[in-house]
C-alpha atoms as a PDB file:
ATOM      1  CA  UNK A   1     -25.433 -34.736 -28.450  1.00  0.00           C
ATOM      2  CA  UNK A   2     -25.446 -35.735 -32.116  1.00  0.00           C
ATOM      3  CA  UNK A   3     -21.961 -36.880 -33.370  1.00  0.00           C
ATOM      4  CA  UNK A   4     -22.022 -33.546 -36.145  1.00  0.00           C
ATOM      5  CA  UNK A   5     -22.710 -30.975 -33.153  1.00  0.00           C
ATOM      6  CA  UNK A   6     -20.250 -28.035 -33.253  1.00  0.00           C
ATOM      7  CA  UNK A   7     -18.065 -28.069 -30.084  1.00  0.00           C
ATOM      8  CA  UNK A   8     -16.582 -24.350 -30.390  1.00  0.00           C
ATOM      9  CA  UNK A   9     -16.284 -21.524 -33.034  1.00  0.00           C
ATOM     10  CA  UNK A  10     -17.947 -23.560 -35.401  1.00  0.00           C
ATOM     11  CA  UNK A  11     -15.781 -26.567 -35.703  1.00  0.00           C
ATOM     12  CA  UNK A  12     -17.535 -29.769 -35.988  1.00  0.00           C
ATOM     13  CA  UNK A  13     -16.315 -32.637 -34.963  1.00  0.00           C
ATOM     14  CA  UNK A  14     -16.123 -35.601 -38.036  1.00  0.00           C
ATOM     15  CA  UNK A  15     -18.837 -38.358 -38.087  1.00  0.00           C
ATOM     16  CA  UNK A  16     -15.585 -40.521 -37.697  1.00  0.00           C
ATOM     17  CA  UNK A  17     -14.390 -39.289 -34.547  1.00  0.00           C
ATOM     18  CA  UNK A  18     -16.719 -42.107 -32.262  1.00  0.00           C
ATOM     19  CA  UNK A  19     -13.884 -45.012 -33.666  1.00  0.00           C
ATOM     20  CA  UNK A  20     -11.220 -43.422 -31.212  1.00  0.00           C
ATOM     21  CA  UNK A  21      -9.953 -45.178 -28.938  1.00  0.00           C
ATOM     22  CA  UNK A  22     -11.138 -42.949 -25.874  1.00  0.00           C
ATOM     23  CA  UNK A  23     -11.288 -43.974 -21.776  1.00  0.00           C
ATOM     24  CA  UNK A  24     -13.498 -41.785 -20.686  1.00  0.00           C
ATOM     25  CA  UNK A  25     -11.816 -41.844 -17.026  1.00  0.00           C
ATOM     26  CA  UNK A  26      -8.552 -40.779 -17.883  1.00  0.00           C
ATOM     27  CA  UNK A  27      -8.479 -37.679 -16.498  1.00  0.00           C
ATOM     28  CA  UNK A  28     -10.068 -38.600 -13.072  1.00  0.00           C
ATOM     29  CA  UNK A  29      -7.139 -41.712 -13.347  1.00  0.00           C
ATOM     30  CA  UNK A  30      -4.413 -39.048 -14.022  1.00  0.00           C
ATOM     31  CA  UNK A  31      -5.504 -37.088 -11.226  1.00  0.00           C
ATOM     32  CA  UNK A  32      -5.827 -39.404  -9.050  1.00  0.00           C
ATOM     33  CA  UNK A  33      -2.742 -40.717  -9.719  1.00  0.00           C
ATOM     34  CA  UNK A  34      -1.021 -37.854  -9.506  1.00  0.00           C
ATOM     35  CA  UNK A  35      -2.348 -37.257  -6.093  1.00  0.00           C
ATOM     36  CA  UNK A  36      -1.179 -40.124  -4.931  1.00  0.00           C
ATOM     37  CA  UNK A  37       2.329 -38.866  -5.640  1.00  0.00           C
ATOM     38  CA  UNK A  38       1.813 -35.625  -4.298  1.00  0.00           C
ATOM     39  CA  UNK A  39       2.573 -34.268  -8.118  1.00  0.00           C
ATOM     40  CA  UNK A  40       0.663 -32.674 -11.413  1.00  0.00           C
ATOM     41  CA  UNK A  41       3.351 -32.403 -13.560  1.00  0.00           C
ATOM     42  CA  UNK A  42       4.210 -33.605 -16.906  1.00  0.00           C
ATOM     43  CA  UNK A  43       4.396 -37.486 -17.413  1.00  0.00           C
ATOM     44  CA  UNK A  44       6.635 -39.112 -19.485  1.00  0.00           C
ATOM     45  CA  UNK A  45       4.213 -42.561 -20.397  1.00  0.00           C
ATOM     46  CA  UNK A  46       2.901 -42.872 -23.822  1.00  0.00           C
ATOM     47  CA  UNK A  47       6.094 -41.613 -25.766  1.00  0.00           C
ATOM     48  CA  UNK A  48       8.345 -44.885 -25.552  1.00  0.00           C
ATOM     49  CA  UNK A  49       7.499 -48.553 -26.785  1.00  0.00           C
ATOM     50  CA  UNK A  50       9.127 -52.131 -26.673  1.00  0.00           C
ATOM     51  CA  UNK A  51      10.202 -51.524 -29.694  1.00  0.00           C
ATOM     52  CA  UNK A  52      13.182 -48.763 -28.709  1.00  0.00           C
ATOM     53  CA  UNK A  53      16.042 -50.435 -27.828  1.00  0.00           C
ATOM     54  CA  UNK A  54      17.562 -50.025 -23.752  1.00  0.00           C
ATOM     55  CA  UNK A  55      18.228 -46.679 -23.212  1.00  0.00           C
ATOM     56  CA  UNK A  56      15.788 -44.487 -25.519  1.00  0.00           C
ATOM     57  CA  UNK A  57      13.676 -43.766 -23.036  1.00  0.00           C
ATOM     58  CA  UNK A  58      15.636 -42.093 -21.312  1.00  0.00           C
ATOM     59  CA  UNK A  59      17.718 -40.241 -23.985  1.00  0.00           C
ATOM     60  CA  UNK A  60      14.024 -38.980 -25.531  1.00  0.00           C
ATOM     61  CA  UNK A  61      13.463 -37.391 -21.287  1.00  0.00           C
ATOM     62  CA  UNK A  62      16.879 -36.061 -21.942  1.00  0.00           C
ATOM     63  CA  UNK A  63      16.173 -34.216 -25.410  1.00  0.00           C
ATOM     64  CA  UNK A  64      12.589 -32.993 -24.385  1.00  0.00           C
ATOM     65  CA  UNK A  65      12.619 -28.995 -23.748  1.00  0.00           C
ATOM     66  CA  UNK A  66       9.349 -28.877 -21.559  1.00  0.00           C
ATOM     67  CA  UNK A  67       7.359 -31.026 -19.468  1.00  0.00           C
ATOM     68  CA  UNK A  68       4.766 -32.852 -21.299  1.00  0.00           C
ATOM     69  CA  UNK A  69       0.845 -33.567 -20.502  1.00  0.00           C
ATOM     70  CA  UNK A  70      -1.456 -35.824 -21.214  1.00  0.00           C
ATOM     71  CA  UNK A  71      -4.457 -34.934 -22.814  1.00  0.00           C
ATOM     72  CA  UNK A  72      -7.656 -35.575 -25.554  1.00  0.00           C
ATOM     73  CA  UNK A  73      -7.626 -33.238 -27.961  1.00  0.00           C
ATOM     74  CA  UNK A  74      -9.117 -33.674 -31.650  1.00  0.00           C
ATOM     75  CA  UNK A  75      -6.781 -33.597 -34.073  1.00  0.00           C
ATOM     76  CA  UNK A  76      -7.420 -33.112 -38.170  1.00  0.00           C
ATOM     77  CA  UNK A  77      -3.876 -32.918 -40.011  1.00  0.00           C
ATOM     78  CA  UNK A  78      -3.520 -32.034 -43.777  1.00  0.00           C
ATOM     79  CA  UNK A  79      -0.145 -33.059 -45.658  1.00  0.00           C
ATOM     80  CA  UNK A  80       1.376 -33.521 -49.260  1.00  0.00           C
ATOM     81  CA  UNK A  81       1.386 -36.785 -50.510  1.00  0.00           C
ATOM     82  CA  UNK A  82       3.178 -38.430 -53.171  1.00  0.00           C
ATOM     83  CA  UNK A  83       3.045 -36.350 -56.035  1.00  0.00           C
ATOM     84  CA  UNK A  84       2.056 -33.331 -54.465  1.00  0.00           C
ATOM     85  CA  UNK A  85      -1.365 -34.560 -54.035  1.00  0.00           C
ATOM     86  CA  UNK A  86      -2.894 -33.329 -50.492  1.00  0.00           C
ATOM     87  CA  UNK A  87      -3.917 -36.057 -48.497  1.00  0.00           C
ATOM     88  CA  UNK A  88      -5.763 -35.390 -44.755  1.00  0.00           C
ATOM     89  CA  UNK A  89      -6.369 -37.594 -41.953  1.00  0.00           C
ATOM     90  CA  UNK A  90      -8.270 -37.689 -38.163  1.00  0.00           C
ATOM     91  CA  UNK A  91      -5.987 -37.765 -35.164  1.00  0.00           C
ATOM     92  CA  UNK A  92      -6.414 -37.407 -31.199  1.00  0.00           C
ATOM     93  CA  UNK A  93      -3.517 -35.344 -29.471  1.00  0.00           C
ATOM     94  CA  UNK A  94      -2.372 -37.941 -26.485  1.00  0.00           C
ATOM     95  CA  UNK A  95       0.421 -36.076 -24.762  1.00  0.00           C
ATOM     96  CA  UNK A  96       1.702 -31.961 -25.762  1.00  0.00           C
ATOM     97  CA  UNK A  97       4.285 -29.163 -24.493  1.00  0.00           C
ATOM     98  CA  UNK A  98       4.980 -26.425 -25.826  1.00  0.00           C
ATOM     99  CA  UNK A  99       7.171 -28.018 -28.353  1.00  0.00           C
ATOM    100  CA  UNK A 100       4.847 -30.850 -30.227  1.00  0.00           C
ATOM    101  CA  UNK A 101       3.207 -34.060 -29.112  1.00  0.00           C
ATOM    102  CA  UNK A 102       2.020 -37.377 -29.564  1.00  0.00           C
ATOM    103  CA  UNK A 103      -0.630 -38.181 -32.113  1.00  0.00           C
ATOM    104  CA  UNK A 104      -2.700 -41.187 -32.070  1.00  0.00           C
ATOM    105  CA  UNK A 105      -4.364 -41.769 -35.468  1.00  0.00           C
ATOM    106  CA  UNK A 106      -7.757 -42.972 -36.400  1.00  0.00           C
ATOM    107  CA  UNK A 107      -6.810 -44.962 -39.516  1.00  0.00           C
ATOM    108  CA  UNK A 108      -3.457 -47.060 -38.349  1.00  0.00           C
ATOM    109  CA  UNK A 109      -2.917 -47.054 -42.448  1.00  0.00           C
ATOM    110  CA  UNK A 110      -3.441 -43.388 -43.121  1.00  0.00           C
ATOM    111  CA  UNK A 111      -0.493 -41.032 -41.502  1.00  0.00           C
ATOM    112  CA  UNK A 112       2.099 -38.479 -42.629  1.00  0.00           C
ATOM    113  CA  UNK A 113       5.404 -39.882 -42.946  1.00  0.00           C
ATOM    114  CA  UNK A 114       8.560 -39.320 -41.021  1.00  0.00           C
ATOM    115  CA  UNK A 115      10.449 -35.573 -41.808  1.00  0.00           C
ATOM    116  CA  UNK A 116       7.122 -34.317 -43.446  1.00  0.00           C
ATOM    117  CA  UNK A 117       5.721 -31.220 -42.598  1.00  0.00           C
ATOM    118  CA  UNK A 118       1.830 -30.917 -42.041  1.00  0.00           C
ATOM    119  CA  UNK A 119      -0.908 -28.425 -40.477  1.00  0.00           C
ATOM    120  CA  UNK A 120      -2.840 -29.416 -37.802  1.00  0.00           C
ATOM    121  CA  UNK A 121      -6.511 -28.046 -37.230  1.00  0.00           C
ATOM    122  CA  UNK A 122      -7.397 -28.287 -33.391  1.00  0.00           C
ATOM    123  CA  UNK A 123     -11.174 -29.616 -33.845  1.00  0.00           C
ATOM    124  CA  UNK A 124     -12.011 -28.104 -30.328  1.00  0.00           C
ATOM    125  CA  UNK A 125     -10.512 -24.456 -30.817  1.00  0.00           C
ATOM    126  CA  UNK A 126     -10.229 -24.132 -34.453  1.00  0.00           C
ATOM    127  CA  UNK A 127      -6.785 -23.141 -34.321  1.00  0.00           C
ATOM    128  CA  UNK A 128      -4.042 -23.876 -36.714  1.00  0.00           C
ATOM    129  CA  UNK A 129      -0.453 -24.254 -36.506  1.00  0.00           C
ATOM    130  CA  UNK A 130       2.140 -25.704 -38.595  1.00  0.00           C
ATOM    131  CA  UNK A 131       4.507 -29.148 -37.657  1.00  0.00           C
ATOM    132  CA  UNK A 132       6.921 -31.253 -38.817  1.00  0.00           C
ATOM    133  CA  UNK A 133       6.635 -35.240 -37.865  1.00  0.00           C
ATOM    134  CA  UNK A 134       9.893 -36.327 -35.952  1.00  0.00           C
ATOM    135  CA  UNK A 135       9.484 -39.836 -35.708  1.00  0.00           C
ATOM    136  CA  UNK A 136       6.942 -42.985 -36.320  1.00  0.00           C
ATOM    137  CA  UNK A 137       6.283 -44.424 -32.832  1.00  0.00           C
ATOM    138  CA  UNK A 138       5.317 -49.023 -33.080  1.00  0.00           C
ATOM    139  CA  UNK A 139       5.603 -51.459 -30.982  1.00  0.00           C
ATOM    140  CA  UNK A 140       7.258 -54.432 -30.731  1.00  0.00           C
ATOM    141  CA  UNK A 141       4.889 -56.092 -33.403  1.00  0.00           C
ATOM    142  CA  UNK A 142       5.114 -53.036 -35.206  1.00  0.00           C
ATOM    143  CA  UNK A 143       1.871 -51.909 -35.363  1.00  0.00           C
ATOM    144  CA  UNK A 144       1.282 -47.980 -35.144  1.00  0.00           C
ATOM    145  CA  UNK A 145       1.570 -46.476 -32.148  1.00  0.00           C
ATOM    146  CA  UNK A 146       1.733 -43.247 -32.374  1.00  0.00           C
ATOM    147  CA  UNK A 147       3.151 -40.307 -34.389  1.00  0.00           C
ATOM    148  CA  UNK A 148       5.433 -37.267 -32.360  1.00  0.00           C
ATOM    149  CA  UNK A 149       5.155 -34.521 -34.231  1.00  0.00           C
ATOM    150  CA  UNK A 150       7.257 -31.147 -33.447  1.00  0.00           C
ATOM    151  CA  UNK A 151       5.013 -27.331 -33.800  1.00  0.00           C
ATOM    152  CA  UNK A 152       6.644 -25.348 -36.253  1.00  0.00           C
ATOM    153  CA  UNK A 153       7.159 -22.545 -33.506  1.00  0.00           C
ATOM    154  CA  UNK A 154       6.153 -23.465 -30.505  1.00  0.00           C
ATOM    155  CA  UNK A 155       2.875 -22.717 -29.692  1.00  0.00           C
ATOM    156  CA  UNK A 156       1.553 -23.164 -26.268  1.00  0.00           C
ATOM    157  CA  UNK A 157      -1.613 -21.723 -27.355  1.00  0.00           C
ATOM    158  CA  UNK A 158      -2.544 -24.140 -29.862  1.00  0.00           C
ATOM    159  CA  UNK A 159      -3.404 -27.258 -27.719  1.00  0.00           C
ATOM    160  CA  UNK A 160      -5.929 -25.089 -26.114  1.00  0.00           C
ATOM    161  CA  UNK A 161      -6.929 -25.140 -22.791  1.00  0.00           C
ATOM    162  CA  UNK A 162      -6.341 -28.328 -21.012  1.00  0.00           C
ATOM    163  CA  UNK A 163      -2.605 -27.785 -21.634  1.00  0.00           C
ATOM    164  CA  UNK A 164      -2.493 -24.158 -20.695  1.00  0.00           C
ATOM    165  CA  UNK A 165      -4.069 -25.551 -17.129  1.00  0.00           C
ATOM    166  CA  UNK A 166      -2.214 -28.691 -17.323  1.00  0.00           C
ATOM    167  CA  UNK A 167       1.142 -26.311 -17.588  1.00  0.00           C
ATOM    168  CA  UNK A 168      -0.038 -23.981 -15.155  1.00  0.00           C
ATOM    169  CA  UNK A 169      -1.211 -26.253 -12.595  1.00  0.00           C
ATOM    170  CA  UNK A 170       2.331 -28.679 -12.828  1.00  0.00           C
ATOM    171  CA  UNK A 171       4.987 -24.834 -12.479  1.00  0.00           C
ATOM    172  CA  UNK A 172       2.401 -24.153  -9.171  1.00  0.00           C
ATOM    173  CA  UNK A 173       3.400 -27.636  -7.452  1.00  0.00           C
ATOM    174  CA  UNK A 174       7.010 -26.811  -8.861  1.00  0.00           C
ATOM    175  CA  UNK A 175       6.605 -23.497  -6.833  1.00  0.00           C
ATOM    176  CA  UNK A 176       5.649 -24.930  -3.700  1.00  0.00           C
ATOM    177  CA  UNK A 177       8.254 -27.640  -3.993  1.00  0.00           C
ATOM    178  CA  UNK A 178      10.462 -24.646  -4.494  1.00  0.00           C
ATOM    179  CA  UNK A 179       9.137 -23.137  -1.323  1.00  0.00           C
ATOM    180  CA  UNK A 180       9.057 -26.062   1.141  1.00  0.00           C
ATOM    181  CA  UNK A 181      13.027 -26.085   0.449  1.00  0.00           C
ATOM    182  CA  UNK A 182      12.953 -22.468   1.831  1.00  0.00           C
ATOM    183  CA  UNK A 183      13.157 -21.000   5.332  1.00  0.00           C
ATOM    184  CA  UNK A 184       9.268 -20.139   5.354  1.00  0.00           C
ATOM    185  CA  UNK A 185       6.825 -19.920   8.108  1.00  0.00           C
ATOM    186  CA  UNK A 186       4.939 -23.289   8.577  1.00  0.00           C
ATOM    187  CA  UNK A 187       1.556 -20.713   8.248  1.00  0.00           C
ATOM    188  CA  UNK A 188       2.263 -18.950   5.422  1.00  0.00           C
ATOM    189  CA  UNK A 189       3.586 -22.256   3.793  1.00  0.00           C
ATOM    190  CA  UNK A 190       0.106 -24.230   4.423  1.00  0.00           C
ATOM    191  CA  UNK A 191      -2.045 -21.344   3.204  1.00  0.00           C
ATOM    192  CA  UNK A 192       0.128 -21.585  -0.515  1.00  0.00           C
ATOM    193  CA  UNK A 193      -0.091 -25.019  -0.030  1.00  0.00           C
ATOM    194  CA  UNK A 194      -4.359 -25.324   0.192  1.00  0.00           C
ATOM    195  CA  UNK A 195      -4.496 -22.837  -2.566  1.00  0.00           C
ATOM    196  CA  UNK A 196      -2.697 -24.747  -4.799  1.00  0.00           C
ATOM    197  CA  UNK A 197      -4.786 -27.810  -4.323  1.00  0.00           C
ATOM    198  CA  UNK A 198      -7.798 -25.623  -4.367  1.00  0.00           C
ATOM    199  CA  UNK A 199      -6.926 -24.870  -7.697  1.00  0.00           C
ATOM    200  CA  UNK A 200      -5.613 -27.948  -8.799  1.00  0.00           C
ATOM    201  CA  UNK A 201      -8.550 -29.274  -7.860  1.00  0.00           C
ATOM    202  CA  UNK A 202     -10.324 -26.939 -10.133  1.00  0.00           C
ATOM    203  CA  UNK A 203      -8.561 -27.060 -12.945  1.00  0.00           C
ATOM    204  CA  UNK A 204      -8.975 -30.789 -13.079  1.00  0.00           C
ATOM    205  CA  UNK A 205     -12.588 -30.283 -13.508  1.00  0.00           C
ATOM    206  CA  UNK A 206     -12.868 -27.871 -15.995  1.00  0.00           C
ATOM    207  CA  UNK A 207     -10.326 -30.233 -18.177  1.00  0.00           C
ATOM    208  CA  UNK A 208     -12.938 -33.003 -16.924  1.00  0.00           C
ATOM    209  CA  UNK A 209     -16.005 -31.196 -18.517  1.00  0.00           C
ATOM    210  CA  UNK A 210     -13.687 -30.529 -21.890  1.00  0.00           C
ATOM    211  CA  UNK A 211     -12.748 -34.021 -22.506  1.00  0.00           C
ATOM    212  CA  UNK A 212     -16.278 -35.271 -21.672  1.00  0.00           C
ATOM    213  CA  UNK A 213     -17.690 -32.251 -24.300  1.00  0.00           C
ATOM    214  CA  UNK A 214     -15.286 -33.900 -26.711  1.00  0.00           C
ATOM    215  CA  UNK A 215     -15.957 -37.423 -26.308  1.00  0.00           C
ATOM    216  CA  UNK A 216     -20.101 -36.696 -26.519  1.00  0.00           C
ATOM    217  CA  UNK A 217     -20.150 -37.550 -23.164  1.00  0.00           C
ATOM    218  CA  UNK A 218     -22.580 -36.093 -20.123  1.00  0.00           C
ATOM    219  CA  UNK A 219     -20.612 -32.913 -18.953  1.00  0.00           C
ATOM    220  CA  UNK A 220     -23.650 -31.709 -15.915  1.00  0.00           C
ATOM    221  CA  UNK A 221     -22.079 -34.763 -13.914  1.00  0.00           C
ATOM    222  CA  UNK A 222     -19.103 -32.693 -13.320  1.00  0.00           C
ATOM    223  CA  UNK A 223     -21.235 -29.984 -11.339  1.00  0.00           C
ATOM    224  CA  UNK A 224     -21.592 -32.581  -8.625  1.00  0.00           C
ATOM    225  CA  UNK A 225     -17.796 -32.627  -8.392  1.00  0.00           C
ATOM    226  CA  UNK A 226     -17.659 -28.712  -7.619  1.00  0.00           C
ATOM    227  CA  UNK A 227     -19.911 -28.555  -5.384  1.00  0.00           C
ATOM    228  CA  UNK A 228     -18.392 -31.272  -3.587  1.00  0.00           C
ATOM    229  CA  UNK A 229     -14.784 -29.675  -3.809  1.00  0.00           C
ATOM    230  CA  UNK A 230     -16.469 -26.309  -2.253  1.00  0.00           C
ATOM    231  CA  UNK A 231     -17.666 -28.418   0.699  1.00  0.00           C
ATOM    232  CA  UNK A 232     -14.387 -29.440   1.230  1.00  0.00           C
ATOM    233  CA  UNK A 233     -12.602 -26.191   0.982  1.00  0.00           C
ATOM    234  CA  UNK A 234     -15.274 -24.347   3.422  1.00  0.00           C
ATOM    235  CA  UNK A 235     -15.171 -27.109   5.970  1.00  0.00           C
ATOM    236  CA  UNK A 236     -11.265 -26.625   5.590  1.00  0.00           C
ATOM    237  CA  UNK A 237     -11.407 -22.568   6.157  1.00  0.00           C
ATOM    238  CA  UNK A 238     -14.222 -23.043   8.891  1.00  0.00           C
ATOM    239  CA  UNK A 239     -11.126 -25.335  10.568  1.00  0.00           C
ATOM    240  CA  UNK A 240      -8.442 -23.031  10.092  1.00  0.00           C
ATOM    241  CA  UNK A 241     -10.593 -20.033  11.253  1.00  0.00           C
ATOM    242  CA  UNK A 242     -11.376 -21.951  14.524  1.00  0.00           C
ATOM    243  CA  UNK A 243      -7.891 -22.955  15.256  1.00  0.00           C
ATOM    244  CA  UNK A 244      -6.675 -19.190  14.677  1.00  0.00           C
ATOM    245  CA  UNK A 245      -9.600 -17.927  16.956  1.00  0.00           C
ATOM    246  CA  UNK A 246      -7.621 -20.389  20.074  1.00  0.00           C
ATOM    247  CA  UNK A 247      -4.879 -19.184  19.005  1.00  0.00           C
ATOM    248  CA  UNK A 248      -5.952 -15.479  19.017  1.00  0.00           C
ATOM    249  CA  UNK A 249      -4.289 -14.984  15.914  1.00  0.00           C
ATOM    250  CA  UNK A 250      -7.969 -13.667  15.457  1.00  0.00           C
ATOM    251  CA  UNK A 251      -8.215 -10.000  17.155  1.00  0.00           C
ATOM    252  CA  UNK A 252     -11.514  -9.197  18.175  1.00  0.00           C
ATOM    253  CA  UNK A 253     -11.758  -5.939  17.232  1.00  0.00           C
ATOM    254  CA  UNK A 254     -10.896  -6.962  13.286  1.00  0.00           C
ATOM    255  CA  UNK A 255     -13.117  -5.114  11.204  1.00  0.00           C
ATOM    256  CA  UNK A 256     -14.283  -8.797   9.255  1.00  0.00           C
ATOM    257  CA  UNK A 257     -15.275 -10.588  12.273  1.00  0.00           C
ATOM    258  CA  UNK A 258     -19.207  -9.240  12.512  1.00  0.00           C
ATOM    259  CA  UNK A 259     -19.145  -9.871   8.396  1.00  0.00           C
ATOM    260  CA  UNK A 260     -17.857 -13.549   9.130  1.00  0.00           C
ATOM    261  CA  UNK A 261     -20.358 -14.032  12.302  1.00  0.00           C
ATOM    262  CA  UNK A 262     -23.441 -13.092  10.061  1.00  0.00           C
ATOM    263  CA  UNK A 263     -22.441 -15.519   7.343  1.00  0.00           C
ATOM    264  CA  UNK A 264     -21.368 -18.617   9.596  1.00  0.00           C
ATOM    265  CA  UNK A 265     -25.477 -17.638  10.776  1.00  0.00           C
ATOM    266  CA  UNK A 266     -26.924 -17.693   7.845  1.00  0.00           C
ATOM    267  CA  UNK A 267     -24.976 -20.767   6.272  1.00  0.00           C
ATOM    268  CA  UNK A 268     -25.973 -22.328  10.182  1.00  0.00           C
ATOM    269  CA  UNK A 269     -29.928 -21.593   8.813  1.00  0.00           C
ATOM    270  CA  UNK A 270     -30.002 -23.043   5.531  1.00  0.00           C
ATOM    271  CA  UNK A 271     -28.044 -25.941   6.278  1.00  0.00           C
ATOM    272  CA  UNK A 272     -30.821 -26.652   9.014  1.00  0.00           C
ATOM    273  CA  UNK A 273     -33.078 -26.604   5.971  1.00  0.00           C
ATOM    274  CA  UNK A 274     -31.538 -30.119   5.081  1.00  0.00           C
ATOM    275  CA  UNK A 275     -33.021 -31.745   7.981  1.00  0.00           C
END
């Protein structure tokens, strides 16, 4: 994929944009780290450095209005500079809610300062949206770490759609958290529980085969990870249906069972195929 090629709705991506500072298995890390803790929801990582004194981070948790997500998103910002003179710059979205994010810049020397207001250019949607930068993120050396900038409204919209799924994905495991705390019936509760992961699952790739359109990387290898995920699931529901059919939770007469004995058949004679 040439570095020029349009990713969507005729935005290209700048000749530039290779210099970033990308790990191409974040995602796959973030998921599987958030597996690991049994949660999807926003993180709170990138937005603090040694440079804050005892306390900040939590005080910045404290003042945050919405969850927050990581992400790679392409970022061109345009901005008055001294004199009134416009001055632009290349920028990769890090972390977003609904309320701003963290910006991590191409040229460490070249970024708007703090309490200025700029428009940001999504290089993946082509959407625009107005913000205002509230505060100049360094480290303890004080070299650049990142700049948080706040959307001038909110705009869930404009980070596109690894956030939307991000966000939707992180309120589901909030809803079944909500739900374990209920009085519901252990079946009902581990049918909304695979559901969720089924779609978790999901969403992860299609933010997988985003990030890897925007970094120029191979997206087909994420096909494999599908088709993989579908094993899963249908060796899961060929489980549950057997342990319902002991349990005759399963009526013979239901109207579905001659539909799901002609398809268990034919899945039976192509996967005989493989031998």
């Amino acid at each position: 994929m040439s570095r020029a090629q349009t990713c969507s709705g005729a935005i290209k991506l700048p000749v530039c944009w290779p210099r970033l500072r990308l790990n191409p298995g974040i995602s796959s890390q973030i998921w599987m780290k958030s597996r690991r803790h049994g949660t999807t929801n926003g993180t709170d990582t990138a937005m603090s450095t040694d440079a804050h004194p005892p306390g900040r981070t939590r005080i910045d948790k404290e003042r945050r209005r919405s969850d927050r997500y990581p992400l790679i998103i392409p970022i061109h910002l345009q901005w008055p500079g001294p004199g009134g003179q416009a001055q632009s710059a290349h920028a990769q979205g890090r972390e977003a809610n609904l309320h701003g994010g963290l910006l991590e810049f191409v040229d460490a020397e070249r970024y708007p300062t703090e309490g200025s207001e700029a428009e940001l250019t999504n290089l993946v949607s082509g959407h625009k949206t107005k913000a205002r930068v509230s505060s100049i993120r360094r480290s303890s050396t004080g070299a650049l770490v990142g700049v948080a900038v706040e959307l001038l409204p909110p705009n869930e919209e404009f980070w596109g759609l690894t956030f939307q799924l991000r966000r939707t994905t992180g309120e589901l495991l909030k809803l079944e958290n909500g739900i374990k705390a209920g009085e519901i019936d252990s079946y009902v509760l581990r049918e909304f529980r695979d559901a969720v992961d089924y779609i978790r699952k999901t969403a992860w790739a299609v933010q997988e085969w985003q990030e890897r359109r925007v970094q120029n990387r191979d997206t087909a290898t994420v096909i494999p990870l599908l088709v993989a995920e579908r094993i899963r699931r249908g060796t899961q529901l060929y489980e549950a249906l057997t342990a319902d059919l002991k349990s005759h939770a399963i009526r013979p007469e239901a109207a579905e069972i001659e539909d799901l004995f002609h398809a268990v058949e034919h899945l039976y004679e192509e996967l005989k195929q493989l031998n």
